[in-house]
Protein backbone atom coordinates (compact mmCIF):
# COMPACT_ATOMS: atom_id res chain seq x y z
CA UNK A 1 16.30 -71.05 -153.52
CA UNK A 2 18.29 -74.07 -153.65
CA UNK A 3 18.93 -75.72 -150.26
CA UNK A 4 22.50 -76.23 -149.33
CA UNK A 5 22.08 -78.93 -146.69
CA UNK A 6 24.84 -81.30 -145.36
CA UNK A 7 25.64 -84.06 -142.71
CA UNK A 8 28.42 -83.79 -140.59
CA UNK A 9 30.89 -86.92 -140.76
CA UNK A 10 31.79 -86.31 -136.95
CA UNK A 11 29.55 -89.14 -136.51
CA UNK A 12 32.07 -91.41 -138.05
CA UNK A 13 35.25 -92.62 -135.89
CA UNK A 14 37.73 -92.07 -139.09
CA UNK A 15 41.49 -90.65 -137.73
CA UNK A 16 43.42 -90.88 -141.08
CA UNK A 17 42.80 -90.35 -145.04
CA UNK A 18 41.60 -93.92 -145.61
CA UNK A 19 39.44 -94.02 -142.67
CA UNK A 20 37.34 -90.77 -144.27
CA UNK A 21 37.15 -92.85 -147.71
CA UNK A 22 36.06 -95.73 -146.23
CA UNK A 23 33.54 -93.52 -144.50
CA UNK A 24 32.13 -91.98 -147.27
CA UNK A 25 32.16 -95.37 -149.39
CA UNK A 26 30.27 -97.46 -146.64
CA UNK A 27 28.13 -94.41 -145.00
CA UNK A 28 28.18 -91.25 -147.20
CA UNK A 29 27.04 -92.50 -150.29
CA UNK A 30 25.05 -95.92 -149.08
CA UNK A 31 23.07 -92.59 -147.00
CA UNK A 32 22.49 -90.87 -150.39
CA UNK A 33 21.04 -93.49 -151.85
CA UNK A 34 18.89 -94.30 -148.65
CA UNK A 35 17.63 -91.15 -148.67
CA UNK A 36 16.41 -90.62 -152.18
CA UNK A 37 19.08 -87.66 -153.41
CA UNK A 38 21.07 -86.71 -156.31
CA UNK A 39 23.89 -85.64 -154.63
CA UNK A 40 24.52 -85.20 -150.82
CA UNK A 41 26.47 -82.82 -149.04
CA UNK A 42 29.02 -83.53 -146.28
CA UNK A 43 30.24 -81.33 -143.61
CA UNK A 44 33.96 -83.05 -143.10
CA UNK A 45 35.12 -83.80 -140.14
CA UNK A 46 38.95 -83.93 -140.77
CA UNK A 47 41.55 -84.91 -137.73
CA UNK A 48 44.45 -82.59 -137.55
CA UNK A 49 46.72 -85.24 -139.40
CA UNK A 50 44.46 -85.25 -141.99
CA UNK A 51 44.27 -81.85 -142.29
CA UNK A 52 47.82 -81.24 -142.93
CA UNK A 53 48.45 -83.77 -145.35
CA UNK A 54 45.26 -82.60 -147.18
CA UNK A 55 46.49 -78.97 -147.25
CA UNK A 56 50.16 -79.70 -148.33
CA UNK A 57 49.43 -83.13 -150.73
CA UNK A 58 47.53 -82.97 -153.86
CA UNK A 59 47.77 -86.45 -154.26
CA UNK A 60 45.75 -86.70 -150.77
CA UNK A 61 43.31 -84.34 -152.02
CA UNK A 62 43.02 -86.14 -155.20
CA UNK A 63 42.10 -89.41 -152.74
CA UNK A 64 39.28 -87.65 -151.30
CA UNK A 65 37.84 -85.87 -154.88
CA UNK A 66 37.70 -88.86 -156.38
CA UNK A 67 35.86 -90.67 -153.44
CA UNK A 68 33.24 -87.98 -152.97
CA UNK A 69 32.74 -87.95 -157.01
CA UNK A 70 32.48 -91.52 -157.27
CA UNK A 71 29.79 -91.39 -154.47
CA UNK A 72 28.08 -87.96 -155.72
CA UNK A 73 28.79 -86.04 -152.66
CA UNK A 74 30.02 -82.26 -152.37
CA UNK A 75 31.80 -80.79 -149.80
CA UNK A 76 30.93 -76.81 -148.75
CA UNK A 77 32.27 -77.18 -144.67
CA UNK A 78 34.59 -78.79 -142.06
CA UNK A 79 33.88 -79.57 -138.61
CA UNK A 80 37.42 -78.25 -137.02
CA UNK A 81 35.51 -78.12 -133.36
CA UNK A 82 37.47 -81.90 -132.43
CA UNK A 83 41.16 -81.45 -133.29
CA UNK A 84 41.72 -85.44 -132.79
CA UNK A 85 40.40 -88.75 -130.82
CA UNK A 86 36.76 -87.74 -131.21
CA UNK A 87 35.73 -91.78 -130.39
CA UNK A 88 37.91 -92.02 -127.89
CA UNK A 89 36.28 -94.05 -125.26
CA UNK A 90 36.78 -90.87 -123.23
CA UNK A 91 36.30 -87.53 -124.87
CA UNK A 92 34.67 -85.19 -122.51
CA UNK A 93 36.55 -82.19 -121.81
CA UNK A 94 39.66 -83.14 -124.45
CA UNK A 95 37.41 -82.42 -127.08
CA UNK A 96 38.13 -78.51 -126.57
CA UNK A 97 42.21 -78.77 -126.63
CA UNK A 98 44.14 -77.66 -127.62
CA UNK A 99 41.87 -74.01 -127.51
CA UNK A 100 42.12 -70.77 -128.81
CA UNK A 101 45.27 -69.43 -126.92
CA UNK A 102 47.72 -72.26 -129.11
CA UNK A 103 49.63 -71.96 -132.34
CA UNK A 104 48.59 -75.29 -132.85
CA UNK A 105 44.52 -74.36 -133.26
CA UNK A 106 45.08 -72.02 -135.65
CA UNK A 107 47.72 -74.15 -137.75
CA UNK A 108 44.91 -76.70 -137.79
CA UNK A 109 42.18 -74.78 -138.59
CA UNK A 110 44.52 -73.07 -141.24
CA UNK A 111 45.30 -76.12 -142.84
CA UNK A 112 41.40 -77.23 -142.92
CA UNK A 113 40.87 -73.82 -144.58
CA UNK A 114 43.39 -74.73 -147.18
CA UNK A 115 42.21 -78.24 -148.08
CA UNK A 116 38.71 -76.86 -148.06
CA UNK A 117 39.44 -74.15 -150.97
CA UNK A 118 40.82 -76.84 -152.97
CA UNK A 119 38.30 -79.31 -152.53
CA UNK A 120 35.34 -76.71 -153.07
CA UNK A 121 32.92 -77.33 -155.86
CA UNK A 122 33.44 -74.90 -158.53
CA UNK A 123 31.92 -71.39 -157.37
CA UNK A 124 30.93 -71.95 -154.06
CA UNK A 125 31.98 -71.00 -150.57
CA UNK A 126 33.08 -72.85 -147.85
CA UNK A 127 32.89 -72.79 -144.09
CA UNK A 128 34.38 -73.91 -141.14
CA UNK A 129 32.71 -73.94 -137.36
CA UNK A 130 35.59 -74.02 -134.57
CA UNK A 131 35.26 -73.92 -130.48
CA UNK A 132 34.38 -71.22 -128.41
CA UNK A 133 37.76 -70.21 -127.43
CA UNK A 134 38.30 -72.84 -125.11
CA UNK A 135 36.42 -74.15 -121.86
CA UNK A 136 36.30 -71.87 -119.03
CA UNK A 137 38.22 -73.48 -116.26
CA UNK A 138 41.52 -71.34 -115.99
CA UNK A 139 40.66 -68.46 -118.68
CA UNK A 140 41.79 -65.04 -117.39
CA UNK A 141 42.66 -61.74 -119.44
CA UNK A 142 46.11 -63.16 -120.74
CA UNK A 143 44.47 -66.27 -122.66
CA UNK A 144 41.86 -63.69 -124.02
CA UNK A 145 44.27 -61.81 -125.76
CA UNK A 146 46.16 -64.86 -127.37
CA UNK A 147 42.57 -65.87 -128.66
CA UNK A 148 42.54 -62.36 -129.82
CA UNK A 149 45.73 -62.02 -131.64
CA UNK A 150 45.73 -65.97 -133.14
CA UNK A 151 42.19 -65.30 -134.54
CA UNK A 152 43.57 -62.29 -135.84
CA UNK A 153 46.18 -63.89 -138.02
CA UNK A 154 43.91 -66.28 -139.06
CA UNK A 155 41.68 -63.88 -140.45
CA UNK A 156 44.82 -62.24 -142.30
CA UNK A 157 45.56 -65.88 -143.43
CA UNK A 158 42.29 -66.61 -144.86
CA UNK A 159 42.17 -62.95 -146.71
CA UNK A 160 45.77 -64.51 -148.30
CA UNK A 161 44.33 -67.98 -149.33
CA UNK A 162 41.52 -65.89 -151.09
CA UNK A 163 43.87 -63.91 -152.91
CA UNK A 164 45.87 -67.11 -153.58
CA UNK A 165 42.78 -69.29 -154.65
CA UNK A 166 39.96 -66.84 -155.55
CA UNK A 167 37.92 -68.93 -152.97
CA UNK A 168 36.10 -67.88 -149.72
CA UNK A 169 36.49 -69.79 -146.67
CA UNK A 170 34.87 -68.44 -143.65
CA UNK A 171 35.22 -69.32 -139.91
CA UNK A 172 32.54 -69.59 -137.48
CA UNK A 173 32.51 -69.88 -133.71
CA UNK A 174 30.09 -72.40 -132.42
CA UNK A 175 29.09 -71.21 -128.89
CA UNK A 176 28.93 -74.01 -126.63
CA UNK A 177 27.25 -74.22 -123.25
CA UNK A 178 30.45 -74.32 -120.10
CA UNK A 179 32.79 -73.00 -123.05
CA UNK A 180 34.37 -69.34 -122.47
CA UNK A 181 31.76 -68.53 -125.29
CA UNK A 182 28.71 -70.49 -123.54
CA UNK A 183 26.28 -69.03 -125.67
CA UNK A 184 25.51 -66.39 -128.52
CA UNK A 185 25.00 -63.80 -126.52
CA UNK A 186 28.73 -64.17 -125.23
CA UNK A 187 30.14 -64.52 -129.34
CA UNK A 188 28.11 -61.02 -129.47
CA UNK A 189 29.89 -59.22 -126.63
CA UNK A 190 33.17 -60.82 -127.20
CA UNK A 191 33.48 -60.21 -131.51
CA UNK A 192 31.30 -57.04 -130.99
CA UNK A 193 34.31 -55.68 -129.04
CA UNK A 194 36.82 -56.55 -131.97
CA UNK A 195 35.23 -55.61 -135.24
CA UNK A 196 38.93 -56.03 -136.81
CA UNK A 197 38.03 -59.93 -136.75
CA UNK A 198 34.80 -59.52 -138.06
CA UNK A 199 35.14 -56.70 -140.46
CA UNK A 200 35.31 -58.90 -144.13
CA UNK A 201 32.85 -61.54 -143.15
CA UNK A 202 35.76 -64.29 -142.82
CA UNK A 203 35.37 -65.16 -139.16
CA UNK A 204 31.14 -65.05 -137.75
CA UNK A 205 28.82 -67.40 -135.76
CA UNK A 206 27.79 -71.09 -136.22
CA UNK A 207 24.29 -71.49 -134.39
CA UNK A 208 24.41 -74.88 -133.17
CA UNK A 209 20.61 -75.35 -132.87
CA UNK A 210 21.03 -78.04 -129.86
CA UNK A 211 23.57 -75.28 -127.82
CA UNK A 212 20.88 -72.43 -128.67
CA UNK A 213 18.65 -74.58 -127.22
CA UNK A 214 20.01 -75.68 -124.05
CA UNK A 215 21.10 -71.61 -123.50
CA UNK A 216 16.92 -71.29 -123.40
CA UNK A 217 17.85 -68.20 -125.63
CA UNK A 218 14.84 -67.09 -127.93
CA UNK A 219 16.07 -67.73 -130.94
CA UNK A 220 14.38 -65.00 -132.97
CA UNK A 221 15.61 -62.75 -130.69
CA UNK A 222 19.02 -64.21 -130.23
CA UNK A 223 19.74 -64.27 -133.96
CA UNK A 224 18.42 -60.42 -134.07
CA UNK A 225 21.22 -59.39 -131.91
CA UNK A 226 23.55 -61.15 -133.88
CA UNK A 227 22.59 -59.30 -136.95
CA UNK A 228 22.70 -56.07 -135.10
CA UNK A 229 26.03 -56.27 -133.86
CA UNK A 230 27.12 -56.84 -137.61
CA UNK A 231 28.25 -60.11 -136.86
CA UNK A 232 27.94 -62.86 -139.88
CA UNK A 233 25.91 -66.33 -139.65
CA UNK A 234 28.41 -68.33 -141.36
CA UNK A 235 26.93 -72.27 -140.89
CA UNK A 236 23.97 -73.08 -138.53
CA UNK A 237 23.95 -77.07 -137.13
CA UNK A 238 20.60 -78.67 -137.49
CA UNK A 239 20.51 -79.75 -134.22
CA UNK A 240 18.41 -80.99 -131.21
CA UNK A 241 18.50 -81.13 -127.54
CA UNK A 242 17.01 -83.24 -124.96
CA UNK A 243 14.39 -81.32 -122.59
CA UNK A 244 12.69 -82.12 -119.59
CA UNK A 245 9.63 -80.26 -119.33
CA UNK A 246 8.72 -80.99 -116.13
CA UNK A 247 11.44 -81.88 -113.86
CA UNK A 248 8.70 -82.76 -111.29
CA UNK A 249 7.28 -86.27 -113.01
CA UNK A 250 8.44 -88.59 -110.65
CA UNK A 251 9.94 -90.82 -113.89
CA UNK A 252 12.39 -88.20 -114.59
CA UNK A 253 15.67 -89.60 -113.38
CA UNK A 254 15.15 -92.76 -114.38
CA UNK A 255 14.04 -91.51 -117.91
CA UNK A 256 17.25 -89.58 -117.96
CA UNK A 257 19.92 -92.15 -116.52
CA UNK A 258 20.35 -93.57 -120.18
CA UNK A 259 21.85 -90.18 -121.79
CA UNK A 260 24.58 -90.66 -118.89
CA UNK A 261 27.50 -91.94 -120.58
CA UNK A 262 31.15 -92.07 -120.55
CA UNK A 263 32.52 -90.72 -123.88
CA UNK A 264 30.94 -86.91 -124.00
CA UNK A 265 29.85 -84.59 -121.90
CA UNK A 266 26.28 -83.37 -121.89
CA UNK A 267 25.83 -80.35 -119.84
CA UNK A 268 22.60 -79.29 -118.17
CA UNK A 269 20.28 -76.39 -117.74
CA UNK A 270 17.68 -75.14 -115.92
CA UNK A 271 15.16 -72.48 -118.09
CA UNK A 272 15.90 -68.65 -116.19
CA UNK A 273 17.60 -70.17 -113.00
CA UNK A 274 21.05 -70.64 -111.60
CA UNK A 275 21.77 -73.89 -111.33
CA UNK A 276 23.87 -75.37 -113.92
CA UNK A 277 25.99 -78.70 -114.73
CA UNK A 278 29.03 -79.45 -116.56
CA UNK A 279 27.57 -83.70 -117.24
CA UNK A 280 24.62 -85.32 -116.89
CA UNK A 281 25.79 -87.14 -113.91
CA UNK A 282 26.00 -84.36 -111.58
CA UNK A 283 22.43 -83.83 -112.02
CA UNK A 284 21.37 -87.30 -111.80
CA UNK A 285 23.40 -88.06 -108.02
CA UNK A 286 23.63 -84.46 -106.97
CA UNK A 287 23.39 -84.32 -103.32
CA UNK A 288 20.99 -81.12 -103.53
CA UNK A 289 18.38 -81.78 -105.79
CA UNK A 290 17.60 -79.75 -108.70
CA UNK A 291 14.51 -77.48 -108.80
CA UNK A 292 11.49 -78.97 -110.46
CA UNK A 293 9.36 -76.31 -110.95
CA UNK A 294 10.55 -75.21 -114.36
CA UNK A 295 12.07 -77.18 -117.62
CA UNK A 296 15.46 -78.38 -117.85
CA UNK A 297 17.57 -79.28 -120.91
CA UNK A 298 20.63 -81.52 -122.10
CA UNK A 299 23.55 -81.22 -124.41
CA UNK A 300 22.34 -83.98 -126.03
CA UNK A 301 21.94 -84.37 -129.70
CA UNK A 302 19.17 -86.21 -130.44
CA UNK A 303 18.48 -86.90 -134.35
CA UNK A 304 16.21 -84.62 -135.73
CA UNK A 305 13.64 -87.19 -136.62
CA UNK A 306 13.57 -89.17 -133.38
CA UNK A 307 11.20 -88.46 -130.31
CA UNK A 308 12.44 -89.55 -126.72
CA UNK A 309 10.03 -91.52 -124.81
CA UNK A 310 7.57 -89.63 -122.26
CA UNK A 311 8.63 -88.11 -119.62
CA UNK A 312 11.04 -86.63 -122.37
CA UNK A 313 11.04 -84.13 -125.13
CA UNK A 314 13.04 -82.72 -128.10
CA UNK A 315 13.42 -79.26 -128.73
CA UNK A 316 12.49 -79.43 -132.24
CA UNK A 317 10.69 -76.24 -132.16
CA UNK A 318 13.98 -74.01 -131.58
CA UNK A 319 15.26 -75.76 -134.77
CA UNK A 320 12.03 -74.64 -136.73
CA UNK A 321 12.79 -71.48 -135.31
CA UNK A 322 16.25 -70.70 -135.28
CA UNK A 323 16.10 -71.65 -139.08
CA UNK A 324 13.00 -68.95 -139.63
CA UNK A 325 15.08 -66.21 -138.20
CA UNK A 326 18.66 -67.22 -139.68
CA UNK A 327 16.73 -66.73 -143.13
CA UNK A 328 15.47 -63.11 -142.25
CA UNK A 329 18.41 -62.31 -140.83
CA UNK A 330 21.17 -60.10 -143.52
CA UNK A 331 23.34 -62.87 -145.28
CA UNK A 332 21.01 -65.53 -143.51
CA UNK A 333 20.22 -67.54 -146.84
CA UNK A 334 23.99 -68.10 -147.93
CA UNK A 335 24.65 -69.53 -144.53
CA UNK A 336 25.70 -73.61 -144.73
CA UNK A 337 23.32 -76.03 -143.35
CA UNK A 338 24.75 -78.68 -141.44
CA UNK A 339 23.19 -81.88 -139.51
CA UNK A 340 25.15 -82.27 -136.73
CA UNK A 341 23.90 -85.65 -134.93
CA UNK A 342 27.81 -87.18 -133.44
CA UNK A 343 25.95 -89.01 -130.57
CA UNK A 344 24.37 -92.30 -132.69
CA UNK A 345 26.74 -94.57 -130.83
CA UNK A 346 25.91 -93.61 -127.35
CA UNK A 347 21.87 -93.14 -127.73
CA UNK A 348 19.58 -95.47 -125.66
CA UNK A 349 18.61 -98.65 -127.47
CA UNK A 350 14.59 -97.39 -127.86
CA UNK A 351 16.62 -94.62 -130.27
CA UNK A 352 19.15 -96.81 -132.25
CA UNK A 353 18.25 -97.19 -135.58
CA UNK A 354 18.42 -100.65 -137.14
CA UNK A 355 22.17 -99.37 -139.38
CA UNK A 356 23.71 -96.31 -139.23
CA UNK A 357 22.97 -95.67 -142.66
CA UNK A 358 19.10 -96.24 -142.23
CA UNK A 359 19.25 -93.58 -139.23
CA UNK A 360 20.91 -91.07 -140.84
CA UNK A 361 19.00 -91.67 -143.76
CA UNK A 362 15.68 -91.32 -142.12
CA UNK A 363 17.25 -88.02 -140.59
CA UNK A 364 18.08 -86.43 -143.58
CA UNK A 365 14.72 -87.30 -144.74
CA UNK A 366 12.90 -85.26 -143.05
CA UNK A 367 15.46 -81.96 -142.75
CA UNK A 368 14.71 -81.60 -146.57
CA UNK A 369 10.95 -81.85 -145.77
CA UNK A 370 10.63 -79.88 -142.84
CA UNK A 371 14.09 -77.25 -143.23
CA UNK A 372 13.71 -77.29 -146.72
CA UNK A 373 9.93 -76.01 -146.52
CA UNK A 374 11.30 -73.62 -143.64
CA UNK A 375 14.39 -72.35 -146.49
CA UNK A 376 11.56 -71.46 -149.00
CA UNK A 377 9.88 -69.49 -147.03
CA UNK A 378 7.42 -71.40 -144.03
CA UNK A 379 6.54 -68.55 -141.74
CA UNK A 380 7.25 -69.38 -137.45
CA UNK A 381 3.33 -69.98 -137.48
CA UNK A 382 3.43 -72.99 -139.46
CA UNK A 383 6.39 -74.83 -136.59
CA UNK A 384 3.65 -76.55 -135.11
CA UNK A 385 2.12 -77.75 -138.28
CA UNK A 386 6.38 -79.10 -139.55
CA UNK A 387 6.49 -81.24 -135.79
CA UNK A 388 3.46 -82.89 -136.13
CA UNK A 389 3.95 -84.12 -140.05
């Protein structure tokens, strides 16, 4: 089986057309070439501008062919989660307007669907991962049924494009922890109630593998239930989260204080308790401590290579195995493969790499060792064998 794997370009703070070129001439390729590969798959990350002068201007799209031919890249999926200002010096909860219950989502994610089929390499599929419907603060039963009936035209507007273009573009909601979809087992409940969006395969899941972690859902068994309910794994995010394994080491906080930072959030939870955080911060200076008697993790991406210092830990081992089930899972080998690691700019020092391109190199070097063994065929047993090579 041939490995579709990609890197998401979410990483890189380009708002306009020549911004993404410049991108993928000074990162894209140069990461390539770091890494050893042929050709290189990105997973665009295209501002709403963008996306509607993509979808309506050939000449635009011919722009952005020729720079991912000229630096050997293909693109198979968007990252249409941010709609705009994703380096802002203050993201945090903007990142999930406008949601689910606006015109304007689904014009944007329709015009990222439409750029994608013609920029699709000849043959294949495309994806797209989206929000969770929106964060939770103010949801009630009318904003539900907006979601309901804008996802609904979507998924009549991507049937048309198909018909249009003779290519497939699928959507995928990317739980998120706080979101009104915090994790998969609330995209189960909430698409298993309206098979009319899932029915055709055109709107499923992406399994963030950082989210899935921070949920402390068992992935084997959380990917299971998406399979059962019929629901489509359209694009899983090679991702990683930040865990605390024992909350109790009295170099915890400090250890921690680093991963505070201004631009993102990075929610926090505690594995089979209560207690749960919207940012980092309200952890770190709560006036009721947390428990310590059980792990915690953070909504933080770390890259898939790196390894926090002690007390710290990475929850590499839900990657292994969210991949291992995705793959036994109906459909599970046609899903997209995207690293997802945004957070580069705000890491600690002890995790910056010497140039962005090294970094991300070094990342994608080992996903094709360690996914790429898992794609053809690695059983669970061997996960402990993949973290320590």
């Amino acid at each position: 089986m041939r490995v579709e794997l990609s890197y998401c370009t979410n990483v890189h703070p380009a708002e306009d057309l020549d911004g993404i070129v410049r991108q993928l001439d000074e990162h894209a390729g140069p990461i390539r070439r770091a890494a050893g590969l042929d050709r290189l798959g990105v997973g665009l990350w295209m501002p709403v501008d963008v996306a509607s002068s993509l979808s309506g201007d050939p000449g635009a799209r011919a722009v952005l062919a020729d720079a991912l031919e000229r630096n050997a890249l293909e693109l198979r999926t968007v990252n249409a989660f941010p709609y705009r200002g994703f380096h802002d010096d203050v993201v945090k909860l903007a990142v999930y307007r406008p949601d689910w219950t606006t015109r304007e989502r689904r014009d944007y994610t329709l015009d990222c669907a439409r750029a994608l089929a013609a920029l699709l390499p000849e043959g294949a599929e495309g994806s797209i991962s989206t929000l969770p419907l929106g964060w939770r603060a103010g949801w009630d039963a009318a904003a539900d049924r907006a979601a309901d009936e804008n996802l609904t035209r979507l998924v009549e507007d991507l049937a048309v494009l198909e018909s249009e273009t003779g290519r497939t573009v699928r959507v995928a909601i990317e739980p998120e922890p706080g979101c009104i979809l915090d994790d998969v087992a609330d995209v189960v409940a909430w698409l298993g109630a309206r098979p009319h969006l899932t029915d055709g395969g055109r709107l499923g899941l992406c399994l963030d593998t950082c989210h899935l972690a921070v949920s402390f859902a068992d992935p084997a068994a959380a990917v299971a239930d998406v399979a059962d309910a019929g629901i489509r794994i359209v694009k899983v995010q090679a991702s990683v989260a930040l865990e605390v394994p024992d909350p109790a080491d009295p170099r915890t906080i400090e250890a921690l204080r680093p991963f505070a930072e201004e631009r993102y959030v990075h929610q926090v939870r505690e594995a089979g308790g209560t207690r749960r955080a919207d940012d980092l911060p309200e952890v770190l200076d709560a006036a009721e401590p947390w428990p310590t008697d059980r792990p915690w993790r953070v909504h933080v991406h770390i890259p898939l290579h790196a390894r926090p210092a002690e007390p710290l830990h990475a929850t590499t081992e839900v990657l292994l195995a969210a991949i291992d089930a995705v793959l036994e899972a109906p459909g599970g080998g046609d899903a997209h493969l995207d690293v997802e690691t945004y957070t580069w700019s705000v890491l600690p020092r002890e995790l910056q790499p010497e140039t962005l391109v090294s970094g991300i190199a070094a990342e994608l070097r080992w996903a094709h060792t360690h996914l790429s063994r898992a794609l053809a065929g690695v059983p669970a047993s061997a996960i402990d064998e993949r973290i320590r090579a």
